[in-house]
N, C-alpha and C. Protein backbone atom coordinates (compact mmCIF):
# COMPACT_ATOMS: atom_id res chain seq x y z
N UNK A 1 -36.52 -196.03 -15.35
CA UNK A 1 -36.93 -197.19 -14.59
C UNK A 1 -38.30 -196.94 -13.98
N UNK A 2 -39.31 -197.96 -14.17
CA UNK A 2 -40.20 -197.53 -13.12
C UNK A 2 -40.80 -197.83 -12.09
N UNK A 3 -41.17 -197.36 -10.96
CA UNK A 3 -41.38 -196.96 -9.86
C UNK A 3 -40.53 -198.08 -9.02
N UNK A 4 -42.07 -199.09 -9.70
CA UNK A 4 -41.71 -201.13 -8.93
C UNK A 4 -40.59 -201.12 -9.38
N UNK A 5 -39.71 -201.27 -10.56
CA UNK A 5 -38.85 -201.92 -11.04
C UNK A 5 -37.52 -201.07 -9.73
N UNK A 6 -37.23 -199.82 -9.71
CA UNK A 6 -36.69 -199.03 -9.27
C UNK A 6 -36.13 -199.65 -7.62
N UNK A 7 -38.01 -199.97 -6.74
CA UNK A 7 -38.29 -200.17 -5.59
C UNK A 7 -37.56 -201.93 -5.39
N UNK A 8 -37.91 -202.77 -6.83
CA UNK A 8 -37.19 -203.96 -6.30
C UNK A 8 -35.35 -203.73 -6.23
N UNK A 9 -34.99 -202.88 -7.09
CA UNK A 9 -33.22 -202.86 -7.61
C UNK A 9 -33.00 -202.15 -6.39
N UNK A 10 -33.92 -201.16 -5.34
CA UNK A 10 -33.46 -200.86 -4.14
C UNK A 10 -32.94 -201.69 -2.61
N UNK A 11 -34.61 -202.80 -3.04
CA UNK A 11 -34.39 -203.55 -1.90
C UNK A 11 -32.99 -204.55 -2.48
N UNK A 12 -33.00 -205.50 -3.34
CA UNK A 12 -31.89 -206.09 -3.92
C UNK A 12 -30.66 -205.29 -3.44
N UNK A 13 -30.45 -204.40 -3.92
CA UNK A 13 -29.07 -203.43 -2.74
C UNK A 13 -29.26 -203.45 -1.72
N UNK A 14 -30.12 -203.05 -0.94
CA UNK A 14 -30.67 -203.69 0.79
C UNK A 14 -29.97 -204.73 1.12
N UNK A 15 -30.31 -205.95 0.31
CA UNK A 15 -30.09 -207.39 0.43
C UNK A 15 -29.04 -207.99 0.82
N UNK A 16 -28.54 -207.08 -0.65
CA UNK A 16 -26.82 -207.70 -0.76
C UNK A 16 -25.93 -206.64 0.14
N UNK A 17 -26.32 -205.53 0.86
CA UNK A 17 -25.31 -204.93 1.80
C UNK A 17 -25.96 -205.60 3.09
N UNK A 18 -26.66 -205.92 3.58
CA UNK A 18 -27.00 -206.59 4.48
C UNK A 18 -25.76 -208.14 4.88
N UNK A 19 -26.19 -208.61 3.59
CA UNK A 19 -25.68 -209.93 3.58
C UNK A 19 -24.20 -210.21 3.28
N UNK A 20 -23.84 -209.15 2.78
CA UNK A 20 -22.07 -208.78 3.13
C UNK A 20 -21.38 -208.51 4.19
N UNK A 21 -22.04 -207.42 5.13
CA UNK A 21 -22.08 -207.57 6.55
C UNK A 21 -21.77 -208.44 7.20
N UNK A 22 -23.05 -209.60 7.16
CA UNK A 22 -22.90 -210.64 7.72
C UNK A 22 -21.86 -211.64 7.23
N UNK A 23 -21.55 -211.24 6.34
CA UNK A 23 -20.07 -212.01 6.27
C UNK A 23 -19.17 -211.88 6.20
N UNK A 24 -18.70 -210.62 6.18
CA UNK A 24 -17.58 -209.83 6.94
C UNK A 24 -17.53 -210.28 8.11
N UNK A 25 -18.23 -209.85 9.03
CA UNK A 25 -18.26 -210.53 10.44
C UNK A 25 -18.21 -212.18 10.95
N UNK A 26 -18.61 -213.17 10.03
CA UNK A 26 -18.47 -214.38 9.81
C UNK A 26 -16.80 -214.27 9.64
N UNK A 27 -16.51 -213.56 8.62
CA UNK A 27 -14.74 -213.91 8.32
C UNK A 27 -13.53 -213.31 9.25
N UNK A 28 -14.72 -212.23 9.84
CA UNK A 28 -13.55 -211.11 10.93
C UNK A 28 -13.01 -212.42 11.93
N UNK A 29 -11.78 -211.68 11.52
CA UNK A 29 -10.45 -212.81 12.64
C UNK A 29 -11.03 -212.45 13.98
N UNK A 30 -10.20 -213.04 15.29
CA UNK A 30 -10.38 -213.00 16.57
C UNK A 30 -10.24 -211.30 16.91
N UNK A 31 -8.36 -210.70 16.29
CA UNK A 31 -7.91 -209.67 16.62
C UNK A 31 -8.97 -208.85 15.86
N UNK A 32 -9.80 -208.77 14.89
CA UNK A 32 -10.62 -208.43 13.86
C UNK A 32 -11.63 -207.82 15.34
N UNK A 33 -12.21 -208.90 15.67
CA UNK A 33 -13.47 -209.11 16.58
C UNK A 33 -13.37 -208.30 18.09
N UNK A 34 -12.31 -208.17 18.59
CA UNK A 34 -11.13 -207.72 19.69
C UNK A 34 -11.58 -206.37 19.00
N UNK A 35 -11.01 -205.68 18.42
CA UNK A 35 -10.70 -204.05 17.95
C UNK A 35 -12.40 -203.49 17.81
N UNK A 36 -12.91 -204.71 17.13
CA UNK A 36 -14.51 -203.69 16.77
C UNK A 36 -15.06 -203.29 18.20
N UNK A 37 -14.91 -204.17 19.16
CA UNK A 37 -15.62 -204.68 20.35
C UNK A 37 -15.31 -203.39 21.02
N UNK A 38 -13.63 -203.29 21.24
CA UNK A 38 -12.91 -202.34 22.07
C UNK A 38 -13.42 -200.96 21.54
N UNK A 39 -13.57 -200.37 20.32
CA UNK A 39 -13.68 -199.17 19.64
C UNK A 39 -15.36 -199.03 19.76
N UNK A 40 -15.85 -199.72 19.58
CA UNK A 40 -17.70 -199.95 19.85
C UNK A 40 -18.03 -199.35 21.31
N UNK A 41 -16.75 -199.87 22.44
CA UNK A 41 -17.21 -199.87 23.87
C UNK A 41 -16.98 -198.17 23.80
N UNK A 42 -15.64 -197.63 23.08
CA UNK A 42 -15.29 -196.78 23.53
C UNK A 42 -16.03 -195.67 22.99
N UNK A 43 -16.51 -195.79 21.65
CA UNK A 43 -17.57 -195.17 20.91
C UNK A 43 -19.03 -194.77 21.75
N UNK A 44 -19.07 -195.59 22.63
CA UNK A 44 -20.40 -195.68 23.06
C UNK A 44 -21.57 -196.47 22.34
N UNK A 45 -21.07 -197.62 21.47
CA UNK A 45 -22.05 -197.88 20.07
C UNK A 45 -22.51 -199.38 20.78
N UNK A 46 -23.10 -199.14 22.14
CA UNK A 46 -23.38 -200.58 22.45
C UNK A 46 -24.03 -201.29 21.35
N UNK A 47 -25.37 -200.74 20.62
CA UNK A 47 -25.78 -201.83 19.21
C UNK A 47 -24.99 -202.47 18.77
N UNK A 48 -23.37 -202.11 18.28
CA UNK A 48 -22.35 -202.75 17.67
C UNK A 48 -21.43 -203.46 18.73
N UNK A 49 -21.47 -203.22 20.07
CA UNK A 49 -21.15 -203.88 21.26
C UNK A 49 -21.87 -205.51 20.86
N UNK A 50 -23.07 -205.12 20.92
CA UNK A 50 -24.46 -206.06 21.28
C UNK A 50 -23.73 -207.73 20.64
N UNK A 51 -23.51 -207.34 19.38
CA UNK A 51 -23.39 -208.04 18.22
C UNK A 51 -21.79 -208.94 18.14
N UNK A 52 -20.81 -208.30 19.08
CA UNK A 52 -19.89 -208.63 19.12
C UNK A 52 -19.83 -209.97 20.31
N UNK A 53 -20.66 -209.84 21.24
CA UNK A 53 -20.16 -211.00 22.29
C UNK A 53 -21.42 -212.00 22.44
N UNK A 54 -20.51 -213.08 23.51
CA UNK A 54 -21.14 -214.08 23.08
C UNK A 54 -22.81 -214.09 23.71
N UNK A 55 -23.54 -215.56 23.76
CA UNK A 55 -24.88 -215.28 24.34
C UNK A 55 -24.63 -215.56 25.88
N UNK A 56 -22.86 -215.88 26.45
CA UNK A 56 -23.00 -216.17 27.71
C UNK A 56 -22.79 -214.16 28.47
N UNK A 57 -22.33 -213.84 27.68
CA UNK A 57 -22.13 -212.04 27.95
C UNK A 57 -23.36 -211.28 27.90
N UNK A 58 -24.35 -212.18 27.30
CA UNK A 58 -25.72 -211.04 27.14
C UNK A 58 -26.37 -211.42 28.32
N UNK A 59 -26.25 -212.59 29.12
CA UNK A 59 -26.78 -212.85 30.01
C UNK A 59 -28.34 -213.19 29.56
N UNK A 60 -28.47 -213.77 28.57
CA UNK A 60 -30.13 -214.06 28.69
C UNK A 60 -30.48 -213.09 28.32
N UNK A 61 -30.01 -211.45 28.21
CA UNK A 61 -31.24 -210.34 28.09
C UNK A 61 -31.52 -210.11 26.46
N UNK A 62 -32.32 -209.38 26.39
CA UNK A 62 -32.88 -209.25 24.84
C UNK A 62 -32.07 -207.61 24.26
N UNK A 63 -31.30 -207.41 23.08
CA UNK A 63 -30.97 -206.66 22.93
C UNK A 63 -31.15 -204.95 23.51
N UNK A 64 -31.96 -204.77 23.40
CA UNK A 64 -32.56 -203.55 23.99
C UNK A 64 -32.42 -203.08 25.58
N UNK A 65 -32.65 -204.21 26.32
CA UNK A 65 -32.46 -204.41 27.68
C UNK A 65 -30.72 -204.31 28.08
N UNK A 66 -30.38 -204.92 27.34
CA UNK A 66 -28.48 -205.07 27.62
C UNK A 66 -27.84 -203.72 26.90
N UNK A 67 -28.45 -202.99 26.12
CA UNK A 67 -27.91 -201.88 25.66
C UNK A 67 -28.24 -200.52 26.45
N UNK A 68 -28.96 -200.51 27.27
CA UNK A 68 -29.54 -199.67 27.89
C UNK A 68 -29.04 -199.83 29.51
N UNK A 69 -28.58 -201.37 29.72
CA UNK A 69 -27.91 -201.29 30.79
C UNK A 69 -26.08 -201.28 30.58
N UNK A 70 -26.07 -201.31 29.86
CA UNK A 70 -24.53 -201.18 28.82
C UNK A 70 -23.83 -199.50 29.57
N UNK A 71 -25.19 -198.83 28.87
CA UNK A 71 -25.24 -197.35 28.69
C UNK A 71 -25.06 -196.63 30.05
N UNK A 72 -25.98 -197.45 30.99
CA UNK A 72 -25.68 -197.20 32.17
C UNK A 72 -25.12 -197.13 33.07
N UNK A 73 -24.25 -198.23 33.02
CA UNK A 73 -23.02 -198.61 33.63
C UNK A 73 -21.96 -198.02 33.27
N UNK A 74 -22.28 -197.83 31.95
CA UNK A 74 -20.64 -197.12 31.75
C UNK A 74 -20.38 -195.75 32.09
N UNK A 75 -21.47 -195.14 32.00
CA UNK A 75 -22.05 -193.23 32.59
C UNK A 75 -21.88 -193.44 33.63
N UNK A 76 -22.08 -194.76 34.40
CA UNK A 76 -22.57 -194.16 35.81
C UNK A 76 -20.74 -194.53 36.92
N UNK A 77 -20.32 -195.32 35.83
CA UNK A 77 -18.90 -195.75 36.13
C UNK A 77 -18.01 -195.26 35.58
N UNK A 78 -18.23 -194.01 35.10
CA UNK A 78 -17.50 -192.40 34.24
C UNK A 78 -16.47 -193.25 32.99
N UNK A 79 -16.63 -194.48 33.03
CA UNK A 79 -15.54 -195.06 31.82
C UNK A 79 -14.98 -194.37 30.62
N UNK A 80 -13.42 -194.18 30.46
CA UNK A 80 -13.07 -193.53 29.37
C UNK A 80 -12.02 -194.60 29.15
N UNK A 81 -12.28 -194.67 27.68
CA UNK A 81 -11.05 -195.95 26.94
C UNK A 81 -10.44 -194.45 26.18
N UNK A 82 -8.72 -194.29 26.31
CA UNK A 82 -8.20 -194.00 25.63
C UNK A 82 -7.99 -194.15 24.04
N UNK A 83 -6.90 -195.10 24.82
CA UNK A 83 -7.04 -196.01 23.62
C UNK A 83 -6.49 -197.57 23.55
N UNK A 84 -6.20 -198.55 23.02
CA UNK A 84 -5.82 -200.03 22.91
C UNK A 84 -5.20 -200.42 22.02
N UNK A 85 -4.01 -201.64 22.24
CA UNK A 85 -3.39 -202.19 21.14
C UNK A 85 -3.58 -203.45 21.00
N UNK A 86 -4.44 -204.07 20.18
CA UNK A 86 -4.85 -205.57 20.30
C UNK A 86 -3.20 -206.15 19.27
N UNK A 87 -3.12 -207.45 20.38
CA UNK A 87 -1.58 -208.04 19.44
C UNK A 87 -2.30 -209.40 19.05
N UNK A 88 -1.49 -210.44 18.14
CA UNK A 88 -2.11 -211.43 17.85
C UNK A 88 -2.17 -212.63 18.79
N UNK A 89 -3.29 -212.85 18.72
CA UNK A 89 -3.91 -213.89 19.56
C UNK A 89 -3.24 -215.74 19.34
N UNK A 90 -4.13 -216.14 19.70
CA UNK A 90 -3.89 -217.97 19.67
C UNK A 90 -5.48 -218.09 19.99
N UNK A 91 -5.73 -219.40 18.77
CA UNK A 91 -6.61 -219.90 18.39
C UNK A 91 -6.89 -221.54 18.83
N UNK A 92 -7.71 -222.14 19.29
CA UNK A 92 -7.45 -223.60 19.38
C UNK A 92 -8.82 -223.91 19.78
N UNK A 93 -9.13 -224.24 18.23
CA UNK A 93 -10.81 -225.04 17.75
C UNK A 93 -11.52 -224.05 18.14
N UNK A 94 -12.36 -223.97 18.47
CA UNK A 94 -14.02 -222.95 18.36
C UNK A 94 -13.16 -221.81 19.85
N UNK A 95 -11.93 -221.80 20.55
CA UNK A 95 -11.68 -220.88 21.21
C UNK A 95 -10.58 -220.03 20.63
N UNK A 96 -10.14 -218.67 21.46
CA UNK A 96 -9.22 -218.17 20.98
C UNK A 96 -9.11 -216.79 22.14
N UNK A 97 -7.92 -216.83 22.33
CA UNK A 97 -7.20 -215.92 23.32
C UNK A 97 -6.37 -214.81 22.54
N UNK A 98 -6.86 -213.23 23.21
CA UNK A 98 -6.58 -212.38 22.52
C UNK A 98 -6.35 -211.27 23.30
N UNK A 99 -4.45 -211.14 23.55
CA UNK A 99 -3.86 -209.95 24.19
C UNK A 99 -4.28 -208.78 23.55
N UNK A 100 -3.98 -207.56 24.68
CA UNK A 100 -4.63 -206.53 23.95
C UNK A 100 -4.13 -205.25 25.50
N UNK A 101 -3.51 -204.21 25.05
CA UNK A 101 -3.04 -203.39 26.25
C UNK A 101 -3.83 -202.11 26.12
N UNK A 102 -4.49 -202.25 27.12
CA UNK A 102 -5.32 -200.80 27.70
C UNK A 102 -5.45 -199.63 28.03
N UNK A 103 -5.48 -198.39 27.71
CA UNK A 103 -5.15 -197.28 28.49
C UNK A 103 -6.64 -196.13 28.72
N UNK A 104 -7.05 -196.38 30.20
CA UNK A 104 -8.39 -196.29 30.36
C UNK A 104 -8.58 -195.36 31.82
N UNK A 105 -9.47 -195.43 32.01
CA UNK A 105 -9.81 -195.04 33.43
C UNK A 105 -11.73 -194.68 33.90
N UNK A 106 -11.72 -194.96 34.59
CA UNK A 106 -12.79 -195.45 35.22
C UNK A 106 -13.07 -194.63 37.17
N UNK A 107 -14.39 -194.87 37.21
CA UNK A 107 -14.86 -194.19 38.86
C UNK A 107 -14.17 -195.36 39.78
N UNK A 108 -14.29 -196.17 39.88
CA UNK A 108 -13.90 -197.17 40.34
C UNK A 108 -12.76 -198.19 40.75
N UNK A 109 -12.60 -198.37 39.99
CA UNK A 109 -11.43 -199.72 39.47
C UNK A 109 -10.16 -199.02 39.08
N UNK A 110 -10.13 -198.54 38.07
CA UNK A 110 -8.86 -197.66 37.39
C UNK A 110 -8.25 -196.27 37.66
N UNK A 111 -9.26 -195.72 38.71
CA UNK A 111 -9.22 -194.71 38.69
C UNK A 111 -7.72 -193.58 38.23
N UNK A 112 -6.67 -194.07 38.35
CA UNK A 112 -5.63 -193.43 38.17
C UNK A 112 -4.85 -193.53 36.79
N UNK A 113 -5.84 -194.40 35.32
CA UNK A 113 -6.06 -194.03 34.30
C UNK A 113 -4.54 -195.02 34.24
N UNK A 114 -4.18 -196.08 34.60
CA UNK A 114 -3.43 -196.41 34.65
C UNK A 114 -3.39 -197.81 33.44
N UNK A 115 -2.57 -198.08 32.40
CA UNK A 115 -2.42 -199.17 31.63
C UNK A 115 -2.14 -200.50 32.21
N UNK A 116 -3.54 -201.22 31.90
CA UNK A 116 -3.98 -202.59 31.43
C UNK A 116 -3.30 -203.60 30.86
N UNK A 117 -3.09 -204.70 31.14
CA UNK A 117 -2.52 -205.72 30.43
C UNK A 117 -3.84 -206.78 30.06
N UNK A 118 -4.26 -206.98 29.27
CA UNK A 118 -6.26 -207.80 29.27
C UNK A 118 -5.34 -208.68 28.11
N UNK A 119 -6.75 -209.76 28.70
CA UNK A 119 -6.55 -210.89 27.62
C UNK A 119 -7.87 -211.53 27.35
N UNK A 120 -8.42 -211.23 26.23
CA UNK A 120 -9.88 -211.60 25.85
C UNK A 120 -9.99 -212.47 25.52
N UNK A 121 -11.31 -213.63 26.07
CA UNK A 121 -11.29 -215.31 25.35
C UNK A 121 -12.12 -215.28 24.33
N UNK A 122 -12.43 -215.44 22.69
CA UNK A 122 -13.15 -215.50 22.51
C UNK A 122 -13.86 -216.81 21.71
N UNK A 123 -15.28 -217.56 21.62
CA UNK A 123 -15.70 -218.48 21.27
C UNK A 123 -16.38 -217.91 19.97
N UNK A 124 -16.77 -219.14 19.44
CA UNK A 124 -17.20 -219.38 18.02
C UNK A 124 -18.71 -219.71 17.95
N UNK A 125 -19.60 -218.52 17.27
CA UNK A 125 -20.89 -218.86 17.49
C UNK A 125 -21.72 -218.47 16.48
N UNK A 126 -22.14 -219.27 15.76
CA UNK A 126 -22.54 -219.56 14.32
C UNK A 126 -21.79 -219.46 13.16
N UNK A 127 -20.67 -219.57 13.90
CA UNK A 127 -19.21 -219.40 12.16
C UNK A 127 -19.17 -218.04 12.55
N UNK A 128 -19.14 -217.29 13.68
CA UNK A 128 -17.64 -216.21 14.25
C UNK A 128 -18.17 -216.16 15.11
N UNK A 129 -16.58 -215.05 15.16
CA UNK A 129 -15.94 -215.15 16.44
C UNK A 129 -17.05 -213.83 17.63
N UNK A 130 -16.99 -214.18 18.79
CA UNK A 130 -17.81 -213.70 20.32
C UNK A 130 -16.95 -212.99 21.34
N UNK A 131 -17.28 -212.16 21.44
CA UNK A 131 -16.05 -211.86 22.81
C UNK A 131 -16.79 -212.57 24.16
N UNK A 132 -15.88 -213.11 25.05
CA UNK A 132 -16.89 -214.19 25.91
C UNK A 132 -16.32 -213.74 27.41
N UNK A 133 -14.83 -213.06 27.24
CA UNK A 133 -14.55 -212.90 28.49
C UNK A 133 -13.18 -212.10 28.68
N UNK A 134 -13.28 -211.27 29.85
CA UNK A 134 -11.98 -210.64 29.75
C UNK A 134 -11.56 -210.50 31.06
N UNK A 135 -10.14 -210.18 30.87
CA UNK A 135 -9.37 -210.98 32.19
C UNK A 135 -8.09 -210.09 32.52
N UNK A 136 -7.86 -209.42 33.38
CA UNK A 136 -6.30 -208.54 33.64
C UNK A 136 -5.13 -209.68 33.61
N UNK A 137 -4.08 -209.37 32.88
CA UNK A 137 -3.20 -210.43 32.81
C UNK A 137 -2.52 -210.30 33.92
N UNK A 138 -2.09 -211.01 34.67
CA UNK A 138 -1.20 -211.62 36.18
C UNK A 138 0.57 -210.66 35.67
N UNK A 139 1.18 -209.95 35.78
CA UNK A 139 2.96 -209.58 35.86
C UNK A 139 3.33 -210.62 35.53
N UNK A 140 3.04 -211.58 36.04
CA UNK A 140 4.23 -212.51 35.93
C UNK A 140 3.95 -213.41 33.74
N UNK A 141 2.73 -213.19 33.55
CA UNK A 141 2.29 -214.01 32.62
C UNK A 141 2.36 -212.79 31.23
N UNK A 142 2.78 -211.28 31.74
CA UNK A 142 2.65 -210.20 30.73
C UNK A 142 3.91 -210.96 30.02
N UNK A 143 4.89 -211.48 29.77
CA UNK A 143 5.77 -211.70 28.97
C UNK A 143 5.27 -212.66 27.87
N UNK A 144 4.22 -213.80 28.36
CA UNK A 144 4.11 -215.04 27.49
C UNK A 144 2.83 -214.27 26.49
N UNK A 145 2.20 -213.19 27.09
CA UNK A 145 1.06 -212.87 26.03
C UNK A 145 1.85 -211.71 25.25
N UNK A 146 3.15 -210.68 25.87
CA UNK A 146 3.13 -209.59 25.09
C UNK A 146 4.46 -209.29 25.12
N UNK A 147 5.06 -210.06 23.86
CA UNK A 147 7.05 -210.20 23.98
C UNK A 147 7.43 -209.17 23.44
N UNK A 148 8.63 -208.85 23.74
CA UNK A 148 9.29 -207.97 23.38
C UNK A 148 9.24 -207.65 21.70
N UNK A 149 9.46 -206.63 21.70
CA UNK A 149 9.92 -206.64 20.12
C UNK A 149 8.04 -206.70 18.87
N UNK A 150 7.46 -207.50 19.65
CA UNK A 150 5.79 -206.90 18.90
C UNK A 150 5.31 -206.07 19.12
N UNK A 151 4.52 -205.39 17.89
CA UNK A 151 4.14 -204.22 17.92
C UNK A 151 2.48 -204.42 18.09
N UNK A 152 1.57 -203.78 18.85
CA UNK A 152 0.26 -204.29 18.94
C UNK A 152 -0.18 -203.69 17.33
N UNK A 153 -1.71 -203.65 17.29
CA UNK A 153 -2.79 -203.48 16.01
C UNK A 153 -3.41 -203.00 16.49
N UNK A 154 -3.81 -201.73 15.56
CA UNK A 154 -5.38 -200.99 15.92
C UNK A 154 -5.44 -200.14 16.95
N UNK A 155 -4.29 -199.25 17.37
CA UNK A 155 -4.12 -198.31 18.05
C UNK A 155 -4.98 -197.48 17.31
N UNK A 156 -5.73 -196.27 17.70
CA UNK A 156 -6.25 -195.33 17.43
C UNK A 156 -5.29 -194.42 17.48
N UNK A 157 -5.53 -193.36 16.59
CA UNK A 157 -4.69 -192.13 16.32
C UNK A 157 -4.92 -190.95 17.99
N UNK A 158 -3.99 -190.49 18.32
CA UNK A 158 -3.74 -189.71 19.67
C UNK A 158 -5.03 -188.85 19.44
N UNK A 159 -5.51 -188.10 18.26
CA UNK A 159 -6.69 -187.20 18.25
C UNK A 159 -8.28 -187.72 18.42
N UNK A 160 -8.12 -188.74 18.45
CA UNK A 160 -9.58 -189.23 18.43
C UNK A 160 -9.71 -189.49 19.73
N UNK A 161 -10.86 -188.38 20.38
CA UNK A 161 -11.69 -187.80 21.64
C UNK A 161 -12.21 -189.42 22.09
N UNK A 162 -11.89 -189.67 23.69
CA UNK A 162 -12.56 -190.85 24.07
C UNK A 162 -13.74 -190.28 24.71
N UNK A 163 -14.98 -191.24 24.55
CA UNK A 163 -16.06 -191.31 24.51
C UNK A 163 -16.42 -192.22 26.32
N UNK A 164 -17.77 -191.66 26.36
CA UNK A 164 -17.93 -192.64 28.01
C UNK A 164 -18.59 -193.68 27.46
């Protein structure tokens, strides 16, 4: 092959993994969107954070700016995600609500590493799904999001080291 010919059949692969991506993520379900988000936070991979929520979560800032204060907050608020079980959600038109049980701990808030009951809203923004908001579920309402007898999704395996 030569050189050019080589250099276009490279970018053309560029292209088309690029543009698969983007539609993977176009097709990723809610619980899909839920697990990347949660494993991204816990990873430390705000870039892949970035990409997951909506433009009311970025607050206006420009990628770079929100990843760097991402980074900060979470170091400076010692955050460790164990790990999470996202269960299946409910969907209704461009929204969608998505249980999901926590096991975390934090400088602050959690400190006693104690399990979460969360319920993530998420909206629809350019043909997928956003994480837009998250919310501790109320005792009394843990039954209607997380019944007996279901098993959550996307637990991480006990060996995989949580990340700040």
């Amino acid at each position: 092959m030569a050189p050019s010919t080589l250099t276009r059949a490279v970018a053309a692969l560029c292209l088309a993994l690029v543009g698969s991506v983007a539609v993977a993520e176009e097709r990723a379900t809610p619980e899909e969107t839920v697990r990347r988000y949660l494993q991204s936070m816990k990873d430390g991979k705000f870039d892949v954070t970035y990409e997951l929520v909506s433009k009311a979560m970025k607050g206006g800032k420009d990628r770079e700016v929100w990843i760097k204060e991402q980074t900060a907050q979470m170091q400076w608020a010692d955050v460790k995600i164990f790990e999470f079980r996202v269960y299946p959600g409910k969907i209704e038109g461009e929204r969608a609500s998505v249980p999901n049980i926590l096991s975390s701990q934090d400088r602050f808030v959690n400190q006693l590493g104690l399990t979460e009951h969360e319920l993530y809203t998420l909206v629809k923004e350019d043909g997928a799904w956003k994480v837009d908001q998250q919310l501790i579920v109320e005792p009394a309402d843990v039954p209607k999001w997380f019944p007996d007898g279901k098993k959550g999704e996307g637990k991480p395996s006990p060996g995989v080291p949580a990340s700040h």
